[in-house]
Protein backbone atom coordinates (compact mmCIF):
# COMPACT_ATOMS: atom_id res chain seq x y z
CA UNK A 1 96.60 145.30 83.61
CA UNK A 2 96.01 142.59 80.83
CA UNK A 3 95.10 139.45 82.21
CA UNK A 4 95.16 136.24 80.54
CA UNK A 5 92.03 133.95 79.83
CA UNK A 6 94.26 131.05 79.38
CA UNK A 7 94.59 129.35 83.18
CA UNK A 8 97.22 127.00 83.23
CA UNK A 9 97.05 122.96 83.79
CA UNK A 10 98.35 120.03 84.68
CA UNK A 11 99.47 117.63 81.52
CA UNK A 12 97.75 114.77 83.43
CA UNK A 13 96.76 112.81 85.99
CA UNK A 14 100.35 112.16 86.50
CA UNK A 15 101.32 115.62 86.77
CA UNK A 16 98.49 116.27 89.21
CA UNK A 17 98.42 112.91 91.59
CA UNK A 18 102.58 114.38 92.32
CA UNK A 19 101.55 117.66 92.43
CA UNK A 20 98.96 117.06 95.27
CA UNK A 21 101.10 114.67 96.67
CA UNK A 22 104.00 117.20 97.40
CA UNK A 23 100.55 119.59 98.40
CA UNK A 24 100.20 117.24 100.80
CA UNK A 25 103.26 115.43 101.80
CA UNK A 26 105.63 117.48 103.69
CA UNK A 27 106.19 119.15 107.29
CA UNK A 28 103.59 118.11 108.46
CA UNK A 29 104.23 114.66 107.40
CA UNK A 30 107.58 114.30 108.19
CA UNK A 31 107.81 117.01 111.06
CA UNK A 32 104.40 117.05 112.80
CA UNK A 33 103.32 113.81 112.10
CA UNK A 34 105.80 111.94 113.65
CA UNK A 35 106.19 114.00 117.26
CA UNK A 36 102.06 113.70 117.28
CA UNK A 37 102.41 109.70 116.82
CA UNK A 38 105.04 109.55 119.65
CA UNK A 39 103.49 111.77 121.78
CA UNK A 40 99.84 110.36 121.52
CA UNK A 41 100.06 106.53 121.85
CA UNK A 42 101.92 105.59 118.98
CA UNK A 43 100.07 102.90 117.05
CA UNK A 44 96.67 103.95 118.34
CA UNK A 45 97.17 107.56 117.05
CA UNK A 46 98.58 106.10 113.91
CA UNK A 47 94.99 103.71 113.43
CA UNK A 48 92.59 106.63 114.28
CA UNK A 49 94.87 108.86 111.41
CA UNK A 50 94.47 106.06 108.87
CA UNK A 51 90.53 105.23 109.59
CA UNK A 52 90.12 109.33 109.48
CA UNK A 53 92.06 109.47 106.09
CA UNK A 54 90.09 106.76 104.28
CA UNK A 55 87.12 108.77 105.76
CA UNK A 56 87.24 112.15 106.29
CA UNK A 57 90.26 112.79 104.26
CA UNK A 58 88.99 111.05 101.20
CA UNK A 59 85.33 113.24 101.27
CA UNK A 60 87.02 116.43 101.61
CA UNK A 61 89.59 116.05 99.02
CA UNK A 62 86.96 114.53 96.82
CA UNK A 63 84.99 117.62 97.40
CA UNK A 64 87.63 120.20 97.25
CA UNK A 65 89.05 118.63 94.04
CA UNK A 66 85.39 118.47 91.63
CA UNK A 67 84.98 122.32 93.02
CA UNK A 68 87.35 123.36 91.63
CA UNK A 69 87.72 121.71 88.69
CA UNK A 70 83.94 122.03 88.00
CA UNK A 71 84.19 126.08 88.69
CA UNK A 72 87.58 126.67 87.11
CA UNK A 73 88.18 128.99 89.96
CA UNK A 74 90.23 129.40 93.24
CA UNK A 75 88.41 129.59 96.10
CA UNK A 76 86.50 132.68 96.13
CA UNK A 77 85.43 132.57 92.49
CA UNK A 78 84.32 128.84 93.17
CA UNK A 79 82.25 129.95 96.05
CA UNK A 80 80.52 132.52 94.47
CA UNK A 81 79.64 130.58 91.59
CA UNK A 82 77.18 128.57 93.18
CA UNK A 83 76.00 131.41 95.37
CA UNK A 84 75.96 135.41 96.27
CA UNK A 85 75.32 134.61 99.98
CA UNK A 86 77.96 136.93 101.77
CA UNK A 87 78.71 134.15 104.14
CA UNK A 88 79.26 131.30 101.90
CA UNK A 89 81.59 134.53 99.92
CA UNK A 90 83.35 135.30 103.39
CA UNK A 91 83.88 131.32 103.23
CA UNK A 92 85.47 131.01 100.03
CA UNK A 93 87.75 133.94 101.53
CA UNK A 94 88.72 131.90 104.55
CA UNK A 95 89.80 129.06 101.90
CA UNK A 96 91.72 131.78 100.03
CA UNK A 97 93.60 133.45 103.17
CA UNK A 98 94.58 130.48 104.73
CA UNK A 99 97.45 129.63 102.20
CA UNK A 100 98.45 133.61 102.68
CA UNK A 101 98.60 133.29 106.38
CA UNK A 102 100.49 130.13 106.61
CA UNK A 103 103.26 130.34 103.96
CA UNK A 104 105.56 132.68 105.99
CA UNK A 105 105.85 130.80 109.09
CA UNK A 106 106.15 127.63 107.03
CA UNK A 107 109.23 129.16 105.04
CA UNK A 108 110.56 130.18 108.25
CA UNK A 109 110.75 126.55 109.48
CA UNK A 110 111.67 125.66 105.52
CA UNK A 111 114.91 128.17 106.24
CA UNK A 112 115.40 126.02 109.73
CA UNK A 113 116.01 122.75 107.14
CA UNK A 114 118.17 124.71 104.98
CA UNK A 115 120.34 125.70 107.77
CA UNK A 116 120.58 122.35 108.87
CA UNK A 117 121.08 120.44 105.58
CA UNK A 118 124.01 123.39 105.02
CA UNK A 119 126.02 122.21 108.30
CA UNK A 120 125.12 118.14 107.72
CA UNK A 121 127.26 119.66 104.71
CA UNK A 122 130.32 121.82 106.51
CA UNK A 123 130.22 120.71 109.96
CA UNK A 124 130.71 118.05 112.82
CA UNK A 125 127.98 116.18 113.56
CA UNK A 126 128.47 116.75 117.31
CA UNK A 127 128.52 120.28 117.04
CA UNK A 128 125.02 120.26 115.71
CA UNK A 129 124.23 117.72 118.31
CA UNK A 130 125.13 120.13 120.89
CA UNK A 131 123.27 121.37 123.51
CA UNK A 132 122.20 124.75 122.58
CA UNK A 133 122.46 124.79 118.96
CA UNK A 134 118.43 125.06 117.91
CA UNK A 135 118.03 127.56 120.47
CA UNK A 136 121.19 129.41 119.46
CA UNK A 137 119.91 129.53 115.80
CA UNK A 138 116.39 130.17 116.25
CA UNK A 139 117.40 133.58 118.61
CA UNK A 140 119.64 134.59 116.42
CA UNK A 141 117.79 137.11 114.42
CA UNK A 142 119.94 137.52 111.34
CA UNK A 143 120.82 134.21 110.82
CA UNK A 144 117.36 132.61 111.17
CA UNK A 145 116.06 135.21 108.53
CA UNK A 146 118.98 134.38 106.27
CA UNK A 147 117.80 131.04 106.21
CA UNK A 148 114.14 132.03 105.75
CA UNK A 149 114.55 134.17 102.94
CA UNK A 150 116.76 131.61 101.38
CA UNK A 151 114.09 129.29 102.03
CA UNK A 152 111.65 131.74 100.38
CA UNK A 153 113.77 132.34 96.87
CA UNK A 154 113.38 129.10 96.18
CA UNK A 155 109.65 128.75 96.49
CA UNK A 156 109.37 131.69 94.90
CA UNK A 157 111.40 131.72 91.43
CA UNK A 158 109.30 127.90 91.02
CA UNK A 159 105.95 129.95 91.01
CA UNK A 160 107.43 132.39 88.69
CA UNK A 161 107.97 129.67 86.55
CA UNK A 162 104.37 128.57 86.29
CA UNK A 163 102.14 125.81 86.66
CA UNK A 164 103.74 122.59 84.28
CA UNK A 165 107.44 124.19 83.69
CA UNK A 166 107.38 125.02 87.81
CA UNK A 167 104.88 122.98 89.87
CA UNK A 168 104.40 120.04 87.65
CA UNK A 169 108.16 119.50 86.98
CA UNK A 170 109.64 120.08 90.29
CA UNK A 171 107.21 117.72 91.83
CA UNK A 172 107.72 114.93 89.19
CA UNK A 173 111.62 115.21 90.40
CA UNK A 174 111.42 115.95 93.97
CA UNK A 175 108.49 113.27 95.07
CA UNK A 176 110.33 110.42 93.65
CA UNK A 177 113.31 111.13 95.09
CA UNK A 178 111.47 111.87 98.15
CA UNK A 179 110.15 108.17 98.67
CA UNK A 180 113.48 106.82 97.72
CA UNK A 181 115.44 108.75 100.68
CA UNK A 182 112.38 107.98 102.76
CA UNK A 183 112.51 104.50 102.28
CA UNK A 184 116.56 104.52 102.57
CA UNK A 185 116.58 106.18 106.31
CA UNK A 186 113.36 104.01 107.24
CA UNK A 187 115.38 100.88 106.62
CA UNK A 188 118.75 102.47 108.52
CA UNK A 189 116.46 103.71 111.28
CA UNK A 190 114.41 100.18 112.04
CA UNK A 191 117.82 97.96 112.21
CA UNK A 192 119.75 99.94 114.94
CA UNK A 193 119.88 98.33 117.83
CA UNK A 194 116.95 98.36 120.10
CA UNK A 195 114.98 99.92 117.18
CA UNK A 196 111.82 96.89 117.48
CA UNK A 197 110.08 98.23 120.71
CA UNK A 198 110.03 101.35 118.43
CA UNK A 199 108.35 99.53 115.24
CA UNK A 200 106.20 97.55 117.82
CA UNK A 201 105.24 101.49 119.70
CA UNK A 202 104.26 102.86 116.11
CA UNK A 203 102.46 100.03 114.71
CA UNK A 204 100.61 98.30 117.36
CA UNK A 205 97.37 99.98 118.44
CA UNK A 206 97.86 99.84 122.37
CA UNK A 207 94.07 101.37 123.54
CA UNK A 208 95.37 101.98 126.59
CA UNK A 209 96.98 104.98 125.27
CA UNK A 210 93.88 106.11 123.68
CA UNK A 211 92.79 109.42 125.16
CA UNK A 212 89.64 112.12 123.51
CA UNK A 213 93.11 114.12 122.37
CA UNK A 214 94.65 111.36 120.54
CA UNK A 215 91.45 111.49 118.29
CA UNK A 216 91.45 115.39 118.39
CA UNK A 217 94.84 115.61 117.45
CA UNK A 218 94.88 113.17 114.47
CA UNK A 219 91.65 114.85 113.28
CA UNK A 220 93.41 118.17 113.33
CA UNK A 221 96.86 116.27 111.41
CA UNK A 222 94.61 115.33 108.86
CA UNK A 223 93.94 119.14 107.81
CA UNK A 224 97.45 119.99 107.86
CA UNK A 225 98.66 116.67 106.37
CA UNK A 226 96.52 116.47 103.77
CA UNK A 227 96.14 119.68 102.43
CA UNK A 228 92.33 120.05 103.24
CA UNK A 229 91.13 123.29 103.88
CA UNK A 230 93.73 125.52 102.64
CA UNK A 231 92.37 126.11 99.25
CA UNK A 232 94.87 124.10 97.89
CA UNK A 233 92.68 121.35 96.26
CA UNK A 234 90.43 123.38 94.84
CA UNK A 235 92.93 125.73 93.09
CA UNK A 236 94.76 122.41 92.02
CA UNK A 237 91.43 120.67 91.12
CA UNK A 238 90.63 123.60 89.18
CA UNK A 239 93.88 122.59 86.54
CA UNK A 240 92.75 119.34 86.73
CA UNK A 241 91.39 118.16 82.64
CA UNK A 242 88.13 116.74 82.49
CA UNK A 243 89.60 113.58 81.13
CA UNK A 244 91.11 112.63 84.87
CA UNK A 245 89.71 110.32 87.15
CA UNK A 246 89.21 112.17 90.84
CA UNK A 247 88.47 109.35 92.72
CA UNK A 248 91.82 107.49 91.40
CA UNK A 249 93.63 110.51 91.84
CA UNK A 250 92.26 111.11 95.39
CA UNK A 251 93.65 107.43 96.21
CA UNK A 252 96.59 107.64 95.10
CA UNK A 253 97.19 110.97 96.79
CA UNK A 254 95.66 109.30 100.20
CA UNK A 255 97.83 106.59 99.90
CA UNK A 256 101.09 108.18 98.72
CA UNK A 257 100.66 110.68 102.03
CA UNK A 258 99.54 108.26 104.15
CA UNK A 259 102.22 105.64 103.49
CA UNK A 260 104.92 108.85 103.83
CA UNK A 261 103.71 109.72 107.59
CA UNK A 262 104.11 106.14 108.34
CA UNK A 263 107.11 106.00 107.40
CA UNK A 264 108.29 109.47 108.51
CA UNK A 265 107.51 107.99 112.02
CA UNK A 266 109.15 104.70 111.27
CA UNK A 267 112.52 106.97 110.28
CA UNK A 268 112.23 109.05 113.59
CA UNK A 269 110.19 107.12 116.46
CA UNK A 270 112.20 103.84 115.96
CA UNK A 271 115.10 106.01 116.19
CA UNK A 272 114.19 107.64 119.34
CA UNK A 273 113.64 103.76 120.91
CA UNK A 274 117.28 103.36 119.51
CA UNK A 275 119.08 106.31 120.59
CA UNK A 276 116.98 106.55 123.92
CA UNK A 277 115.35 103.40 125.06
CA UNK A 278 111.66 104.97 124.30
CA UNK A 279 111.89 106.95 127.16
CA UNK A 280 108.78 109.31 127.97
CA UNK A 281 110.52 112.69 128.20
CA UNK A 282 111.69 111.82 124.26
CA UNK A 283 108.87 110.78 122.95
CA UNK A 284 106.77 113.84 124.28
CA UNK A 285 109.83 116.03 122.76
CA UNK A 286 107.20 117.86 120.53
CA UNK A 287 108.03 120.21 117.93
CA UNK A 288 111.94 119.83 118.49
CA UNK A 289 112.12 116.17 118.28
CA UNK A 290 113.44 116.44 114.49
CA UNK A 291 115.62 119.85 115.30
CA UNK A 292 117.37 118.32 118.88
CA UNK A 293 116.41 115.20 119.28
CA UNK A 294 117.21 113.70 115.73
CA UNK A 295 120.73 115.51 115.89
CA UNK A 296 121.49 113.57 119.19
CA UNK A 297 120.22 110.42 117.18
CA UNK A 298 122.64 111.10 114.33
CA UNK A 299 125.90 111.91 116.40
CA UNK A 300 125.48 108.54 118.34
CA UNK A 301 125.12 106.62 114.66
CA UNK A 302 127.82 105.36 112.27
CA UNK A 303 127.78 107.15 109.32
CA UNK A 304 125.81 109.67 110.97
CA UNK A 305 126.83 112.65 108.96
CA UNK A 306 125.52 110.72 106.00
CA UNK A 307 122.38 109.87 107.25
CA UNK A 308 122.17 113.99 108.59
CA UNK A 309 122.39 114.79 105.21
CA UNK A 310 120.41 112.52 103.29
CA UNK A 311 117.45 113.52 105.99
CA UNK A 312 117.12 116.65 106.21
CA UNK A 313 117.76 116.61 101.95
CA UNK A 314 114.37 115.03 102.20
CA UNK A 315 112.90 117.60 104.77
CA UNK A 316 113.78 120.18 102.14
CA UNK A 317 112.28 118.10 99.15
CA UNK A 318 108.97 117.75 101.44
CA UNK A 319 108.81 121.52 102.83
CA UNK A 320 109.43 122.68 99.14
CA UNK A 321 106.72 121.10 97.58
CA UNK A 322 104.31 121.67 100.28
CA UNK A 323 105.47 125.66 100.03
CA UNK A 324 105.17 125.83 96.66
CA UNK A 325 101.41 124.40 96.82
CA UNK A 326 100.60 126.87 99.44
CA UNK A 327 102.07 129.64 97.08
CA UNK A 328 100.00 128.31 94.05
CA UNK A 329 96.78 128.54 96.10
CA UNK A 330 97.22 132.32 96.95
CA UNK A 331 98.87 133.63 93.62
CA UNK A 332 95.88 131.75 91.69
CA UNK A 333 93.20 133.71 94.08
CA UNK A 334 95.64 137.08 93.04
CA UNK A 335 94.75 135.94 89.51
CA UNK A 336 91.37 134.42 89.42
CA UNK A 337 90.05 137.96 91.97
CA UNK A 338 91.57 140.87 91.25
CA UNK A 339 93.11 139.97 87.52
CA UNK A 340 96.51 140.17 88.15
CA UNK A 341 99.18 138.85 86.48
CA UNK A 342 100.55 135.73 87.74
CA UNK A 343 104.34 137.97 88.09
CA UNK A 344 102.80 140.74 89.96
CA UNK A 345 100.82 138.13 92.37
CA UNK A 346 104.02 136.38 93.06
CA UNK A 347 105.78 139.12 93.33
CA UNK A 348 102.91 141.10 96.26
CA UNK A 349 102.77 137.54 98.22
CA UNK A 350 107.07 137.46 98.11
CA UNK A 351 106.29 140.85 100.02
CA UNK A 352 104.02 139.37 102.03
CA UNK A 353 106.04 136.11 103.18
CA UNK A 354 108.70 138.47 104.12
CA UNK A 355 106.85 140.97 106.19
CA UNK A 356 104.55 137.98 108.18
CA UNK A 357 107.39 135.54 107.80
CA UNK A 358 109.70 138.15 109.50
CA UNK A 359 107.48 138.43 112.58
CA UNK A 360 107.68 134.42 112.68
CA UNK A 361 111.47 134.63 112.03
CA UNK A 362 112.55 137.27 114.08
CA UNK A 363 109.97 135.54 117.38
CA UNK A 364 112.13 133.89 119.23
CA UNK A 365 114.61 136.35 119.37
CA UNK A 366 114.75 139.97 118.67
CA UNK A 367 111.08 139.83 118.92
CA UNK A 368 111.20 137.26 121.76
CA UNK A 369 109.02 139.60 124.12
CA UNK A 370 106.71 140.16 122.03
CA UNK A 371 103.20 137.41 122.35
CA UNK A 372 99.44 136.88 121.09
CA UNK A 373 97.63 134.88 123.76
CA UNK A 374 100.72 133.71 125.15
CA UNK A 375 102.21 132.53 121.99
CA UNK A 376 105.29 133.66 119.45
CA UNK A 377 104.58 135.05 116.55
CA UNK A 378 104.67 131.46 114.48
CA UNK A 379 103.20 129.25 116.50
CA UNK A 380 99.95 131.94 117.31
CA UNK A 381 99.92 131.61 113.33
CA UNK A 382 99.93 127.95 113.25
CA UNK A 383 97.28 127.77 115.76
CA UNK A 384 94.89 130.48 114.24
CA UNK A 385 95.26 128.85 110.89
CA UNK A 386 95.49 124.89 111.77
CA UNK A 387 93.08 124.60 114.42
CA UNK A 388 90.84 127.60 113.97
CA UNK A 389 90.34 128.54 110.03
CA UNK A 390 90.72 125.02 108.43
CA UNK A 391 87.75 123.92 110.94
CA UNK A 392 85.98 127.17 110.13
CA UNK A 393 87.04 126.47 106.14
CA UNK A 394 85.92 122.95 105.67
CA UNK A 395 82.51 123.59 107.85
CA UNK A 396 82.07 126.23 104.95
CA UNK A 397 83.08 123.88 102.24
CA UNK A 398 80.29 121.24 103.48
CA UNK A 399 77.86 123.26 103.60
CA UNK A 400 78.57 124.70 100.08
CA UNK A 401 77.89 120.95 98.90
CA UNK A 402 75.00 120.33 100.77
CA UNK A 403 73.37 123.28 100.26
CA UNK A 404 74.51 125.03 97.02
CA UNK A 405 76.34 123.02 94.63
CA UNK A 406 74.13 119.88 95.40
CA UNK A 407 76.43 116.25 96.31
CA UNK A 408 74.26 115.11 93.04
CA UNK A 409 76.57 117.85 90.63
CA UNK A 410 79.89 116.21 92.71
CA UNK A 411 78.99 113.14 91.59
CA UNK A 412 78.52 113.94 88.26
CA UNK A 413 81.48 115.59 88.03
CA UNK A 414 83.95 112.83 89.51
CA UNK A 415 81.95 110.48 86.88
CA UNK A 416 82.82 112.23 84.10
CA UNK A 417 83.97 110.25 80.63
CA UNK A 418 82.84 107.06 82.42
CA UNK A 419 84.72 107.47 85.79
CA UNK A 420 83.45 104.83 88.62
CA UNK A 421 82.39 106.56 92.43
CA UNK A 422 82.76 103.58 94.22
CA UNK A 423 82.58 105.13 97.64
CA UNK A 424 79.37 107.61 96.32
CA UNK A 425 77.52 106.48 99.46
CA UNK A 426 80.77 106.82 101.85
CA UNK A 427 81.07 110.30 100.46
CA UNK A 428 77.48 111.53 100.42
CA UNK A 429 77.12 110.76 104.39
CA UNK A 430 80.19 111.66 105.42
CA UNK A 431 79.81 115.00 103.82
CA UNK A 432 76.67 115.34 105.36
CA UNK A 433 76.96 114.39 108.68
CA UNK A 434 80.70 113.32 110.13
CA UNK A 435 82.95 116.30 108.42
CA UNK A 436 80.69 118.69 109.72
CA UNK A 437 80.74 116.72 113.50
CA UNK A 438 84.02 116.72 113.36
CA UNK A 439 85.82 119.94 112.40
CA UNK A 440 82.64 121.48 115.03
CA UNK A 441 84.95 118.81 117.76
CA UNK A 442 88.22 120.56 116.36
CA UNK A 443 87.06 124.24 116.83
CA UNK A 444 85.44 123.79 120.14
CA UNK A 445 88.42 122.00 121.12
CA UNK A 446 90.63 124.38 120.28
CA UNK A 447 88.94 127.33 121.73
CA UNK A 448 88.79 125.62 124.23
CA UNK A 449 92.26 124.86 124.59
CA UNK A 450 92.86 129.01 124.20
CA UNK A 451 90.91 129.59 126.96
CA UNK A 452 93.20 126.82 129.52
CA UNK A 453 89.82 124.86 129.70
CA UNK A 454 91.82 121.94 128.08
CA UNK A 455 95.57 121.18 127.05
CA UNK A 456 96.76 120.57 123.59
């Protein structure tokens, strides 16, 4: 099959800093983020997150981003340019499956949104409020694949359309409008009644409520908040033009994801003080403190309807973006490795999400009985790829920079045209030393964790 020497790009810095941005700002912003915060200690969590993103998370997207813009390549293809080592290859192909492996579970919970932004729409607030109604949905097998392949469509036709006319332009809409709604409910959510001991629990760094897996747990956030380790950067940076500042890009993607997990938690935890008095059993609600919990918030509101819709509008706008990213990564390595057609790679990964995302789907009911290690079909895939690959990915993408590609070529490529590295020294021993330290503290953690040693 013919394939193209022409690899698409971003018009600009513009089109790139959204286009990371919704890489990195969505679920796990606005769905993880938040139920980690509440259920580790609040505004300690939240200062250990922020110190790790200006630290970790700034070296590894700095990293990830001149890799692939200096190779041209997805993952693989940028590995194996520096090097024919079959385990620095077998790295670049952790990087590459990780986007394959976690886009069908992610659509799945993408279809969970949909479903609830479509009864926000037609129903009663205190029917979806209900006791019962996640659980209902999520075991009913046709319905929660409806939603997922609905979910899926979507994410799919925007690849189809390409890099600028698809990625590019849906982000430049949706992340806008994204920190406008965020904004809106953040306001809403911190003047109910009661809603200051929230602000005060998510702000205010109470050390007290420090624990080793408040730091192990924002560590492991930052791979899934920030896009690190997923191959996502580097198949972005690799449309990135030479005339684009990474470090100012980086920034302003740190800061634009940062500020949206604070104020995903200032929408929801706040909320939860309102709606609950900041009891314990709420705040620890997990997972299913934005599918029950913020329901229950809603019904007891004015206007609640309203505010239903106009959050879970902004779910979709985050889990869409974030999808579409994940997509990119693993059509581009379709491209970039085996020459195919940007179509044809779309089209074997729709295949894909719908025979992994079924299994995820179809978990917690038809194929309820059915476990690995324990766990349903999409959460064992959230584990294996959260707190087991992206450790075992970045670890690989350090030591590519230390040992093959040389920090001194980084460097030179974030400075080109004239570009300041104000950080260079930041970056250089962080690389060397802390992001390998700590994805080794993720991995053994969660093996650990796996084996009951330790709870998660």
């Amino acid at each position: 099959m013919e394939h193209s020497k022409k690899r698409g790009s971003f018009s600009g810095k513009i089109g790139f800093v959204l286009s990371a941005a919704g890489a990195s700002v969505g679920l796990g912003n606005i769905w993880r983020f938040p139920y980690l915060c509440a259920k580790y200690g609040g505004g300690i969590f939240l200062a250990i997150y922020i110190i790790l993103a200006l630290t970790f998370g700034y070296t590894m997207i700095i990293a990830e981003t001149a890799i692939g813009r200096h190779t041209k390549k997805s993952p693989v293809g940028a590995f194996s340019s520096f090097t024919n080592k079959k385990h620095m290859i077998f790295g670049g192909w952790i990087n590459a499956v990780i986007p394959i492996l976690i886009v069908p579970y992610y659509s799945v919970i993408g279809g969970w949104v949909c479903k609830y932004l479509y009864d926000y729409i037609t129903a009663d607030v205190n029917v979806i409020a209900a006791d019962g109604f996640f659980t209902d949905f999520i075991t009913n097998g046709a319905e929660s694949e409806f939603w997922f392949l609905i979910f899926s469509l979507i994410v799919l036709l925007i690849i189809f359309m390409g890099v600028r006319r698809g990625i590019e332009s849906v982000s430049k809409i949706m992340m806008p409008i994204l920190a406008v709604l965020a904004v809106v409910i953040c306001i809403y959510s911190v003047t109910r009644p009661g809603a200051l001991e929230g602000v005060k629990y998510c702000l205010i760094p109470d050390f007290s409520r420090f624990s080793i897996m408040t730091f192990v747990s924002a560590m492991g956030q930052m791979f899934y908040s920030l896009s690190i380790a997923m191959g996502i950067l580097i198949t972005f940076g690799s449309y990135v033009k030479k005339d684009v500042s990474i470090e100012q890009s980086t920034e302003q993607v740190e800061i634009f994801d940062t500020a949206i997990a604070i104020i995903a938690s200032l929408m929801i935890i706040p909320a939860v003080f309102a709606f609950s008095g900041g009891s314990p059993e709420t705040l620890k609600a997990g997972p299913s403190l934005m599918f029950i919990t913020m329901p229950n918030i809603f019904a007891s509101m004015g206007f609640g309807k309203i505010i239903g819709i106009l959050f879970f509008l902004l779910v979709l706008f985050a889990a869409v973006t974030s999808a579409i990213a994940l997509l990119e990564s693993a059509v581009s390595t379709f491209y970039d490795e085996f020459k195919w057609s940007r179509n044809l790679g779309t089209s074997v990964m729709g295949l894909i999400m719908v025979a992994l995302g079924s299994l995820s789907s179809l978990g917690y009911g038809p194929l309820g009985g059915v476990t690995i290690f324990g766990m349903q079909f999409l959460d064992f895939f959230d584990f294996l790829t959260n707190s087991i690959m992206m450790p075992i990915a970045a670890l690989f993408t350090c030591l590519l920079v230390i040992r093959y590609m040389s920090i001194a070529l980084i460097e030179e490529e974030v400075e080109l045209g004239g570009h300041p590295f104000r950080r260079k020294k930041m970056f250089s021993f962080m690389i060397k030393y802390l992001c390998p330290l700590f994805v080794l503290i993720i991995l053994v953690s969660s093996i650990c964790s796996v084996l009951g040693l330790i709870q998660i």
